[in-house]
N, C-alpha and C. Protein backbone atom coordinates (compact mmCIF):
# COMPACT_ATOMS: atom_id res chain seq x y z
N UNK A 1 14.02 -67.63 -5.88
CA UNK A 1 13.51 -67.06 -7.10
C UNK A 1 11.97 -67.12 -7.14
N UNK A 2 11.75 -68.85 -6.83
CA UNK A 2 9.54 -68.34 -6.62
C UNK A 2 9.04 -67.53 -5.93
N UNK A 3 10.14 -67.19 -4.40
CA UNK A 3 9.53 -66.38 -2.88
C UNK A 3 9.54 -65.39 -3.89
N UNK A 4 10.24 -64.91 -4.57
CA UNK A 4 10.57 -63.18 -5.69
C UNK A 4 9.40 -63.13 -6.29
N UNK A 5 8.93 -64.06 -6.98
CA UNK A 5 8.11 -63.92 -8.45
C UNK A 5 6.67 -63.52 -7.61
N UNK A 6 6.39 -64.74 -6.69
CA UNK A 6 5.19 -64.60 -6.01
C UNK A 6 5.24 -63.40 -4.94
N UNK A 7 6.26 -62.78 -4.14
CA UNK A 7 6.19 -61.30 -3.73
C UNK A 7 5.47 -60.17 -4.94
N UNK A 8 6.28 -60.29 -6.33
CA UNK A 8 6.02 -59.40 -7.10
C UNK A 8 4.15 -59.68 -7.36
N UNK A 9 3.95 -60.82 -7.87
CA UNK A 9 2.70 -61.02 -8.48
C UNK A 9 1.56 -60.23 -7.19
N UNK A 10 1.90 -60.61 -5.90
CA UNK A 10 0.88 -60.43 -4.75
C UNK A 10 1.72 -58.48 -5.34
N UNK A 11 2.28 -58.08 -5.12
CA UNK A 11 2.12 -56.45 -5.12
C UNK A 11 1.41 -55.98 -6.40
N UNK A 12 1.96 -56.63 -7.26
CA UNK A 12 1.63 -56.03 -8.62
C UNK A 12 -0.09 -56.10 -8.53
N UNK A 13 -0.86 -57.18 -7.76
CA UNK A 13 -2.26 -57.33 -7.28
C UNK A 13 -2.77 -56.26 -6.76
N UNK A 14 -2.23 -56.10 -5.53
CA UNK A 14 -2.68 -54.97 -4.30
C UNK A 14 -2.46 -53.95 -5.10
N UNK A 15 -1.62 -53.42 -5.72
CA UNK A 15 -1.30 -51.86 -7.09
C UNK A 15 -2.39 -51.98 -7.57
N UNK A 16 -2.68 -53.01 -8.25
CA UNK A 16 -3.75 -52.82 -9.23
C UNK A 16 -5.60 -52.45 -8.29
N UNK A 17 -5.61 -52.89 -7.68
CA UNK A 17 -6.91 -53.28 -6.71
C UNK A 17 -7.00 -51.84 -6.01
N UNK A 18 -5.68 -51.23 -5.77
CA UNK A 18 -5.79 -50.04 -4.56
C UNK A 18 -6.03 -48.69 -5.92
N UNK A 19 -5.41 -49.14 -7.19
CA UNK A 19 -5.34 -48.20 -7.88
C UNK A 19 -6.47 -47.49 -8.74
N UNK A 20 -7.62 -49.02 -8.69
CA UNK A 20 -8.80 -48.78 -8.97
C UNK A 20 -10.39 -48.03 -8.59
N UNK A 21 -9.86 -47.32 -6.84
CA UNK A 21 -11.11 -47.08 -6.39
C UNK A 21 -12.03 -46.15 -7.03
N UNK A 22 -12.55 -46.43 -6.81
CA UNK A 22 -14.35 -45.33 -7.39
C UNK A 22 -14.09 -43.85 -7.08
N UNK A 23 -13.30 -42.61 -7.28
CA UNK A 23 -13.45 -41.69 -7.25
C UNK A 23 -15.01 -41.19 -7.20
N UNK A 24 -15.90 -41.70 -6.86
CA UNK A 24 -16.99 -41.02 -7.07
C UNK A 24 -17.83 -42.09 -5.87
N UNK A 25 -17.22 -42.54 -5.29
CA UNK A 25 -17.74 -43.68 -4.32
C UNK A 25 -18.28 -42.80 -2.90
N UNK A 26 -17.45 -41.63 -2.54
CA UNK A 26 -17.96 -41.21 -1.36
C UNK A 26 -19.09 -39.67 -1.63
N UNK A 27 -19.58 -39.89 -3.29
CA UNK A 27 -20.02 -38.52 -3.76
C UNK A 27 -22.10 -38.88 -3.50
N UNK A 28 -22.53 -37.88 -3.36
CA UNK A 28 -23.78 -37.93 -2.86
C UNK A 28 -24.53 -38.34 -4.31
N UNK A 29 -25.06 -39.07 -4.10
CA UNK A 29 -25.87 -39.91 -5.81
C UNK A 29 -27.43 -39.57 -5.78
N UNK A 30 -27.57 -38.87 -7.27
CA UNK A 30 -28.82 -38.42 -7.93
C UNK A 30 -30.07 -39.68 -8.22
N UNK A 31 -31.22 -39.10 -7.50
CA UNK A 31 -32.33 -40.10 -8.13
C UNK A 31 -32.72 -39.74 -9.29
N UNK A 32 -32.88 -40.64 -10.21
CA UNK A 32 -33.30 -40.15 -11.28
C UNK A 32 -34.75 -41.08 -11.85
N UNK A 33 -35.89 -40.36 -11.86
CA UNK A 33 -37.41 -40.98 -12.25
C UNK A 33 -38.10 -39.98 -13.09
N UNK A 34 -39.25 -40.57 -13.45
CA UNK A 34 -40.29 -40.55 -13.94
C UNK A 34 -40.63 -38.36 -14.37
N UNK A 35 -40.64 -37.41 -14.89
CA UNK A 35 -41.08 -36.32 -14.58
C UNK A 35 -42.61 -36.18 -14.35
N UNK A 36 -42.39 -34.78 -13.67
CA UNK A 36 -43.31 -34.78 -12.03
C UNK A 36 -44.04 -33.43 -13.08
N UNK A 37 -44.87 -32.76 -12.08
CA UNK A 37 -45.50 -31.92 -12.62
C UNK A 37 -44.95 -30.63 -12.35
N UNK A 38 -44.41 -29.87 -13.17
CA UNK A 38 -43.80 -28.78 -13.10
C UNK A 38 -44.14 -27.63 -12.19
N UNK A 39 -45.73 -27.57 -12.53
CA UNK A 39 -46.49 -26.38 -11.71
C UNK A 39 -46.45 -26.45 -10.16
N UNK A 40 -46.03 -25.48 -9.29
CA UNK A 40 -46.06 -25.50 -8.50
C UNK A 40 -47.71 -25.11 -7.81
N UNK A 41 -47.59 -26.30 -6.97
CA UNK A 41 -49.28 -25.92 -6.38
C UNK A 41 -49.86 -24.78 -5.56
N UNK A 42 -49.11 -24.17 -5.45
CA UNK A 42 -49.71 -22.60 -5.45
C UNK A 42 -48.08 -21.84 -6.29
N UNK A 43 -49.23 -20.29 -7.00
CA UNK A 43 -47.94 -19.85 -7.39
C UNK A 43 -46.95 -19.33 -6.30
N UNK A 44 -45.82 -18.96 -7.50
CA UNK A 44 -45.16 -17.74 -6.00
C UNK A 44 -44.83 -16.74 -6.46
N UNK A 45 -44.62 -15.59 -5.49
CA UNK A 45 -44.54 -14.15 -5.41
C UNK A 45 -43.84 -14.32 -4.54
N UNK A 46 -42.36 -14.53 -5.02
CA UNK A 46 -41.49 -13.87 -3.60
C UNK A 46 -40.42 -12.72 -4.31
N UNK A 47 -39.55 -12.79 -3.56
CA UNK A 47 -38.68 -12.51 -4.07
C UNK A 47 -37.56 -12.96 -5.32
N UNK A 48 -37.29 -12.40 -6.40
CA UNK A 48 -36.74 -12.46 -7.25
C UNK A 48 -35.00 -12.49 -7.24
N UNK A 49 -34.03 -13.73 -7.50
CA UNK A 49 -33.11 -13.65 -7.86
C UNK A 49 -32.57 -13.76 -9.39
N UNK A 50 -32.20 -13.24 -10.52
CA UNK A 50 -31.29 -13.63 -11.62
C UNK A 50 -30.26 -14.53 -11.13
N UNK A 51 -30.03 -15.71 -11.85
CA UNK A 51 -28.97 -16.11 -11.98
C UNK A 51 -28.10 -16.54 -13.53
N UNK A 52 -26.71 -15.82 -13.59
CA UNK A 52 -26.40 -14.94 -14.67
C UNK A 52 -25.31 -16.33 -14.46
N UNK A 53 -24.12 -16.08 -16.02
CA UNK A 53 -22.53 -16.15 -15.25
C UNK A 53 -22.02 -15.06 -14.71
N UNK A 54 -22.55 -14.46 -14.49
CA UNK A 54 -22.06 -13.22 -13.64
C UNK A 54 -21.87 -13.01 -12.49
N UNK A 55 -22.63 -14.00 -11.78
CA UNK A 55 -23.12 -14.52 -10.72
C UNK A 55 -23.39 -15.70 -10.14
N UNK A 56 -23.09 -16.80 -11.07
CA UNK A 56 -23.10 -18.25 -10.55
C UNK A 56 -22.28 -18.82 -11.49
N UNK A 57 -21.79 -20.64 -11.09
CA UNK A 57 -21.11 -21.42 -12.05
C UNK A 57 -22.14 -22.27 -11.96
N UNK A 58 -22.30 -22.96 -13.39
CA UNK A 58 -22.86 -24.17 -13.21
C UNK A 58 -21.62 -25.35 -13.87
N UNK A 59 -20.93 -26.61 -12.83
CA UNK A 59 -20.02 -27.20 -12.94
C UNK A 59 -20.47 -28.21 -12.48
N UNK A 60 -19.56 -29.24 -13.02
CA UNK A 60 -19.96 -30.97 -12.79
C UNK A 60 -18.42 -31.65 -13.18
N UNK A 61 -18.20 -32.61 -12.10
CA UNK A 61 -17.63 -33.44 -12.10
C UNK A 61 -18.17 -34.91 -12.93
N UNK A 62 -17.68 -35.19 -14.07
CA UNK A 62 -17.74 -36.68 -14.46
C UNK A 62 -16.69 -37.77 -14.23
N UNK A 63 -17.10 -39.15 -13.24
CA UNK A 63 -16.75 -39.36 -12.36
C UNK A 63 -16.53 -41.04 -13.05
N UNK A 64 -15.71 -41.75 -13.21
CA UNK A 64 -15.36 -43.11 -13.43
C UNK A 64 -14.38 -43.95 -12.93
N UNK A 65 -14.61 -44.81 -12.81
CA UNK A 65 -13.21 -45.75 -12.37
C UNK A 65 -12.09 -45.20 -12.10
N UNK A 66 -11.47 -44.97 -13.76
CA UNK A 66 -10.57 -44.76 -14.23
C UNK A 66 -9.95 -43.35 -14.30
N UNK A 67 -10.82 -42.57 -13.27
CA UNK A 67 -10.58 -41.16 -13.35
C UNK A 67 -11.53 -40.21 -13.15
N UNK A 68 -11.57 -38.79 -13.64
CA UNK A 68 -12.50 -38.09 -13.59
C UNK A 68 -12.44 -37.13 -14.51
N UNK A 69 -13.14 -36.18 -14.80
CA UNK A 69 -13.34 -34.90 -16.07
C UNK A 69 -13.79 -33.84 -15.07
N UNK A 70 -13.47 -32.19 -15.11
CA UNK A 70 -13.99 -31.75 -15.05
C UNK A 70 -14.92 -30.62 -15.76
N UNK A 71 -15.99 -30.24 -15.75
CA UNK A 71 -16.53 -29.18 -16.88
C UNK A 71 -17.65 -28.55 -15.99
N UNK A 72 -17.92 -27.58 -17.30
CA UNK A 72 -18.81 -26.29 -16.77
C UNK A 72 -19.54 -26.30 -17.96
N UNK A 73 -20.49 -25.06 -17.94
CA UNK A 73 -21.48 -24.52 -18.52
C UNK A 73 -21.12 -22.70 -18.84
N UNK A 74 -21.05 -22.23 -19.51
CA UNK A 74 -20.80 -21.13 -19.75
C UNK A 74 -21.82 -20.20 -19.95
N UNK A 75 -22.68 -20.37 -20.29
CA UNK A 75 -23.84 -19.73 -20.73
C UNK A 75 -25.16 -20.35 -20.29
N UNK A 76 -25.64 -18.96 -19.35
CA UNK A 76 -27.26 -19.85 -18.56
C UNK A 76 -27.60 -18.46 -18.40
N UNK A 77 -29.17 -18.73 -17.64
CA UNK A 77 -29.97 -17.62 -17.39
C UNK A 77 -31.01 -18.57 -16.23
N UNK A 78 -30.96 -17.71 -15.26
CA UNK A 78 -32.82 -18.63 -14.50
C UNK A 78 -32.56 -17.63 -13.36
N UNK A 79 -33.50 -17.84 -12.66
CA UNK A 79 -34.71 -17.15 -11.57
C UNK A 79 -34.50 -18.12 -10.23
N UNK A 80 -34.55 -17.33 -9.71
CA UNK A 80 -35.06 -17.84 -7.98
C UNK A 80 -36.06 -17.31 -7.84
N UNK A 81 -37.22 -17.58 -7.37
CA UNK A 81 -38.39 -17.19 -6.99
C UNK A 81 -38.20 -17.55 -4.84
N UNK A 82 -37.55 -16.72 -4.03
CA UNK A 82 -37.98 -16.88 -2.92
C UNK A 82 -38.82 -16.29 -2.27
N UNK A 83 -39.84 -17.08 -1.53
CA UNK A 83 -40.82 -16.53 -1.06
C UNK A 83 -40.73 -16.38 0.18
N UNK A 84 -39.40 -17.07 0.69
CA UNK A 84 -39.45 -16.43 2.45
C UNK A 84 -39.23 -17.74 3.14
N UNK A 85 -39.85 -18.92 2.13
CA UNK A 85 -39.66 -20.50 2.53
C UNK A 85 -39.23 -21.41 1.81
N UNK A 86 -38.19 -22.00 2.38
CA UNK A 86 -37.40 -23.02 1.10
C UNK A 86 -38.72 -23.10 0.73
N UNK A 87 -39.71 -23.96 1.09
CA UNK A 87 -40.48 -25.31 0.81
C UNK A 87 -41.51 -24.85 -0.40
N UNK A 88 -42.11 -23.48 -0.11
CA UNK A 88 -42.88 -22.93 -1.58
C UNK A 88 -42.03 -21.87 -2.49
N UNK A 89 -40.36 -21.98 -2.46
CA UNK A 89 -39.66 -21.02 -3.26
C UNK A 89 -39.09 -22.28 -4.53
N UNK A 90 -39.10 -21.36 -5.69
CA UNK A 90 -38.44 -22.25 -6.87
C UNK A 90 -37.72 -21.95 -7.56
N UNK A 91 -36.72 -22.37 -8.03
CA UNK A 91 -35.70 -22.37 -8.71
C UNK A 91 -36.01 -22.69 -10.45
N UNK A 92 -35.25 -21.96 -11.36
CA UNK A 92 -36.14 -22.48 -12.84
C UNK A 92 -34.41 -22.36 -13.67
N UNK A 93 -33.81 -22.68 -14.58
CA UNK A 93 -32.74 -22.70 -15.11
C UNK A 93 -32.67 -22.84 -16.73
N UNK A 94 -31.97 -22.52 -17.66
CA UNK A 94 -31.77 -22.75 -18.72
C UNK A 94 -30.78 -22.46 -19.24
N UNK A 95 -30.16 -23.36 -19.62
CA UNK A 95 -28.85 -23.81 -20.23
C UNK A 95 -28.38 -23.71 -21.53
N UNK A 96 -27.75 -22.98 -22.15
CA UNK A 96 -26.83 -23.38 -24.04
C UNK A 96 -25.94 -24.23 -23.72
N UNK A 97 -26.70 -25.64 -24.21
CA UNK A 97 -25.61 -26.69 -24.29
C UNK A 97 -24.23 -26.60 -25.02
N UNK A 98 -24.43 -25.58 -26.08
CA UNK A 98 -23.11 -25.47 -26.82
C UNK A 98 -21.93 -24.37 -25.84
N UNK A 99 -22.01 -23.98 -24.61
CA UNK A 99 -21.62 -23.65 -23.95
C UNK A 99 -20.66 -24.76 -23.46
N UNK A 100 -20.87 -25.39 -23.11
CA UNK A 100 -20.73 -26.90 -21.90
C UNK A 100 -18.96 -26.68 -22.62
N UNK A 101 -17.67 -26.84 -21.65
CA UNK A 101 -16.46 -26.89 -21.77
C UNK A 101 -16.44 -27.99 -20.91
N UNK A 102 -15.38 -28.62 -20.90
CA UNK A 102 -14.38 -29.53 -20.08
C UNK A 102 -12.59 -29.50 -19.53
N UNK A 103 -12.05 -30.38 -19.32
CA UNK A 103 -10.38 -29.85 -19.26
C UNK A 103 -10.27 -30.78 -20.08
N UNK A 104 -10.94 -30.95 -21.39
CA UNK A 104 -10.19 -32.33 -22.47
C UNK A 104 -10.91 -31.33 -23.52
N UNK A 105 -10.48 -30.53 -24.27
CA UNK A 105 -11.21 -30.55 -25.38
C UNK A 105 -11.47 -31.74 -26.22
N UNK A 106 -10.74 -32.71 -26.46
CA UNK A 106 -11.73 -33.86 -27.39
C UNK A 106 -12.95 -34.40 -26.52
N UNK A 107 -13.00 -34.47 -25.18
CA UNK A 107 -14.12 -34.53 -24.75
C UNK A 107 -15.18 -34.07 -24.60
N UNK A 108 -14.70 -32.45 -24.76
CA UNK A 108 -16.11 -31.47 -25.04
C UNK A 108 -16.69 -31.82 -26.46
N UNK A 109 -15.84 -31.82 -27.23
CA UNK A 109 -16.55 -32.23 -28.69
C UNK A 109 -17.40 -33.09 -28.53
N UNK A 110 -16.76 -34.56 -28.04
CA UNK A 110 -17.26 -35.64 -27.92
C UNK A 110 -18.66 -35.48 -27.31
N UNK A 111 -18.85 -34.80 -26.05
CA UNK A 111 -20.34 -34.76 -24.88
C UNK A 111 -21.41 -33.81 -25.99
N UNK A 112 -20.83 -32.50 -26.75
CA UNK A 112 -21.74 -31.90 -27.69
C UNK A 112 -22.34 -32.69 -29.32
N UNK A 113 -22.04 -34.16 -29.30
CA UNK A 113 -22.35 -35.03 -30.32
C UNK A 113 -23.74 -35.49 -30.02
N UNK A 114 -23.94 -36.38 -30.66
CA UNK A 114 -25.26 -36.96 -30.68
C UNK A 114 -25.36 -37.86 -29.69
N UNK A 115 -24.08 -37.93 -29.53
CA UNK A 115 -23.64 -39.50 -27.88
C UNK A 115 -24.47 -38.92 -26.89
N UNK A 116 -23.91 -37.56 -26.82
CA UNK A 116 -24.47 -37.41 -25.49
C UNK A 116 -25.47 -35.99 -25.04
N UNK A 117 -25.04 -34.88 -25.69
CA UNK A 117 -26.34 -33.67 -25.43
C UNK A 117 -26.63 -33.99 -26.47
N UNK A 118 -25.98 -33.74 -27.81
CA UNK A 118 -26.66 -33.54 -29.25
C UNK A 118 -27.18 -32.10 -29.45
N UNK A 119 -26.12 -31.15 -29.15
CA UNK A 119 -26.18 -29.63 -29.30
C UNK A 119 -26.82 -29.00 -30.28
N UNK A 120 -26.46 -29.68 -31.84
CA UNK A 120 -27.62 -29.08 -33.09
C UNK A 120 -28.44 -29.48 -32.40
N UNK A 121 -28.72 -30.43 -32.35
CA UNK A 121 -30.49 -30.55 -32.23
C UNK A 121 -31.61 -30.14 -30.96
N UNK A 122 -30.85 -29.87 -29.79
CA UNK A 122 -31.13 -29.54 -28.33
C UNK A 122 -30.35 -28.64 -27.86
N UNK A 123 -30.80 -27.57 -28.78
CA UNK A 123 -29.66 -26.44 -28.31
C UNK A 123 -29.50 -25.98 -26.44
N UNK A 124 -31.30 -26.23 -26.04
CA UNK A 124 -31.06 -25.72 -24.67
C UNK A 124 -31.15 -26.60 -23.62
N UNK A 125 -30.92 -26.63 -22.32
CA UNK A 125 -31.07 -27.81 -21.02
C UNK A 125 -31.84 -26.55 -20.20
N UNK A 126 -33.45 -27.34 -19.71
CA UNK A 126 -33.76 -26.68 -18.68
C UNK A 126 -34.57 -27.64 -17.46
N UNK A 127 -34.53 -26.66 -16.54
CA UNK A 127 -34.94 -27.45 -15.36
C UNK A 127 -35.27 -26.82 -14.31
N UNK A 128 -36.31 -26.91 -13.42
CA UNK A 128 -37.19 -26.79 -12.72
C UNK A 128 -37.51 -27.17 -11.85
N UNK A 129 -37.57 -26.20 -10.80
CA UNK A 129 -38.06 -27.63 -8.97
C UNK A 129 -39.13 -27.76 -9.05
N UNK A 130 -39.38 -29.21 -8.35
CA UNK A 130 -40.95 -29.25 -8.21
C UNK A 130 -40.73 -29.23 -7.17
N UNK A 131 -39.78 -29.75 -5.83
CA UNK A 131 -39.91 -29.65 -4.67
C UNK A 131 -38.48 -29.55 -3.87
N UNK A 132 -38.67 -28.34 -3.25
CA UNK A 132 -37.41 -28.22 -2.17
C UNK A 132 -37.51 -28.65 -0.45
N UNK A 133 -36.53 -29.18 -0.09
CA UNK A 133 -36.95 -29.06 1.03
C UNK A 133 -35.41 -28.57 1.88
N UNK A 134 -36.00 -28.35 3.06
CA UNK A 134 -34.92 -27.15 3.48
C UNK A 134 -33.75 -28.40 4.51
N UNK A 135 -33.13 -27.87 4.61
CA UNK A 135 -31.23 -28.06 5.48
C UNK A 135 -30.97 -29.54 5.33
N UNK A 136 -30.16 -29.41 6.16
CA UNK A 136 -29.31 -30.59 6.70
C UNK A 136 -27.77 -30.02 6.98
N UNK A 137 -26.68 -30.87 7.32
CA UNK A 137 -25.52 -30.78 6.86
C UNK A 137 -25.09 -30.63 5.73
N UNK A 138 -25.50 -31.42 4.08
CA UNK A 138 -25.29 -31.09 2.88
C UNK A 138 -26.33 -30.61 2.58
N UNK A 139 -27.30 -29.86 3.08
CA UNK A 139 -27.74 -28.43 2.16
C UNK A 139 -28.69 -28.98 2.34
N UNK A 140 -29.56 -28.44 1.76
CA UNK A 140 -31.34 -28.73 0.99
C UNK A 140 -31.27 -30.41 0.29
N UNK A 141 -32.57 -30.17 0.07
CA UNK A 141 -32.65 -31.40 -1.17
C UNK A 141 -33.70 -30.97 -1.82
N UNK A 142 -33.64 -31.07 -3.02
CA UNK A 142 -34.36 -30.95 -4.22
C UNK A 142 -34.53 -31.96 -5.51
N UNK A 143 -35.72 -31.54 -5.80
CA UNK A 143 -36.43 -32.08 -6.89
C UNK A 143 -36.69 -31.44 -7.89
N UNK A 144 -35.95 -31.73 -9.33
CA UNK A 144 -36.40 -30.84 -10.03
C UNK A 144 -36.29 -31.38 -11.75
N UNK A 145 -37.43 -31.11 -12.03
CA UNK A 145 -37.47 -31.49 -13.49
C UNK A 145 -36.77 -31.23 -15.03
N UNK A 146 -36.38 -32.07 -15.51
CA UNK A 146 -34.98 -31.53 -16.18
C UNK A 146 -35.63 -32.10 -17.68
N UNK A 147 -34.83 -31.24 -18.86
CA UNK A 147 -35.09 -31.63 -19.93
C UNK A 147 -33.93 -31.35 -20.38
N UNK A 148 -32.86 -32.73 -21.32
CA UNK A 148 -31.58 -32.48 -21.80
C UNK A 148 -31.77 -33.33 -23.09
N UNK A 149 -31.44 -32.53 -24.03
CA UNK A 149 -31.66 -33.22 -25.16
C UNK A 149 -32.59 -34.04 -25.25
N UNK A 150 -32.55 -35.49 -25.80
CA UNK A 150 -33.81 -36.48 -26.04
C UNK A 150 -34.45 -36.68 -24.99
N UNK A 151 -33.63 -36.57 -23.38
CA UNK A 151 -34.61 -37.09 -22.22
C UNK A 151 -35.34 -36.01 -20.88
N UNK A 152 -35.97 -36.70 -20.45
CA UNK A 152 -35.95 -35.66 -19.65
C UNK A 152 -36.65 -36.86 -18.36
N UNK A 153 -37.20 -35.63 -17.37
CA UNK A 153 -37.41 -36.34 -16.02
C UNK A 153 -37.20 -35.54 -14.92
N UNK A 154 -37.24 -36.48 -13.78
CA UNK A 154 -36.89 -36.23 -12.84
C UNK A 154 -35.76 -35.97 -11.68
N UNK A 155 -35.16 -35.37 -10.98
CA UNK A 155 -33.56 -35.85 -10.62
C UNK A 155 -33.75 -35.52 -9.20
N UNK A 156 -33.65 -35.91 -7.79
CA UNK A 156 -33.55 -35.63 -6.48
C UNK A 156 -31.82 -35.71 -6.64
N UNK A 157 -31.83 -35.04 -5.92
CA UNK A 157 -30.41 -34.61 -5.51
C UNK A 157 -30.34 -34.17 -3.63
N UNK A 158 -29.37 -34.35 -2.80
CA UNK A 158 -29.30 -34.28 -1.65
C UNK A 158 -28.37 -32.94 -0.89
N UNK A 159 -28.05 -32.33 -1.98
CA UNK A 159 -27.49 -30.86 -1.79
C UNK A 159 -27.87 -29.55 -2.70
N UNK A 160 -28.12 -28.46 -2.34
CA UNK A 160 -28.51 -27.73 -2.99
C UNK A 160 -27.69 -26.05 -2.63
N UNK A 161 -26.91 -25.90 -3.27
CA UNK A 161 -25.94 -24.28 -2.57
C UNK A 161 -26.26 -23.33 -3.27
N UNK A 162 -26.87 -22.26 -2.51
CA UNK A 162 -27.35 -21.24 -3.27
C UNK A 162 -27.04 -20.07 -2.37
């Protein structure tokens, strides 16, 4: 009867321990600092892309312990400025936070509160490269200056798909 109890306790352990991993443990992680200076040090004149929903998603995985969320953005507008070179081309974006969906509606409510965008009051999210740099295996990497509701800053990121 103890060999039983103590079999169960050691599985019911390993369940719990295996059941917990980090869904977000093998995902490429954002720097987030100080904002940089927007202006790019020389302008550019390249070529012009729109980016519409017509033409792009903007989507995000929110990522915890205990699970994950997924959501989008419904409503945006921004520019590609390519000039021929990742390194002086820029990217510019702007967002209607009251757009932003999820697969939980009480969670969309919840992220458009004051918790977390605060949609009355910050109706828009925008953001801006200050610096691209070109390839790898996961894409580009970029730098780009973000303003979301109360904060804003900086964010490097290690992929960029365009």
């Amino acid at each position: 009867m103890l060999r039983s109890r103590v079999a169960l306790v050691a599985f019911a352990a390993l369940s719990l321990l295996s059941a917990c991993a980090n869904p977000a443990a093998d995902k490429p992680k954002a720097v987030v600092g100080e904002a940089t200076n927007t202006s790019p040090s020389q302008p550019t004149s390249g070529q012009k892309y729109s980016i519409t929903p017509e033409n792009s998603k903007i989507e995000f995985i929110g990522a915890k312990v205990t699970g994950h969320h997924n959501g989008s953005f419904k409503k945006f507008s921004g520019v590609v400025d390519y000039t021929g070179q990742v390194e002086t081309s820029r990217v510019s974006i702007t967002i209607d936070s009251s757009s932003l969906e999820t697969d939980t509606p009480d969670l969309t409510k919840h992220l458009k509160t004051a918790d977390f965008f605060d949609v009355a009051k910050f109706p828009d999210a925008k953001f801006e490269s200050t610096v691209i740099k070109p390839g790898g295996e996961k894409g580009a990497s970029h730098t780009v200056t973000r303003s979301i509701g109360k904060t804003s800053g900086s964010i490097t990121q290690g992929r960029l798909t365009i």
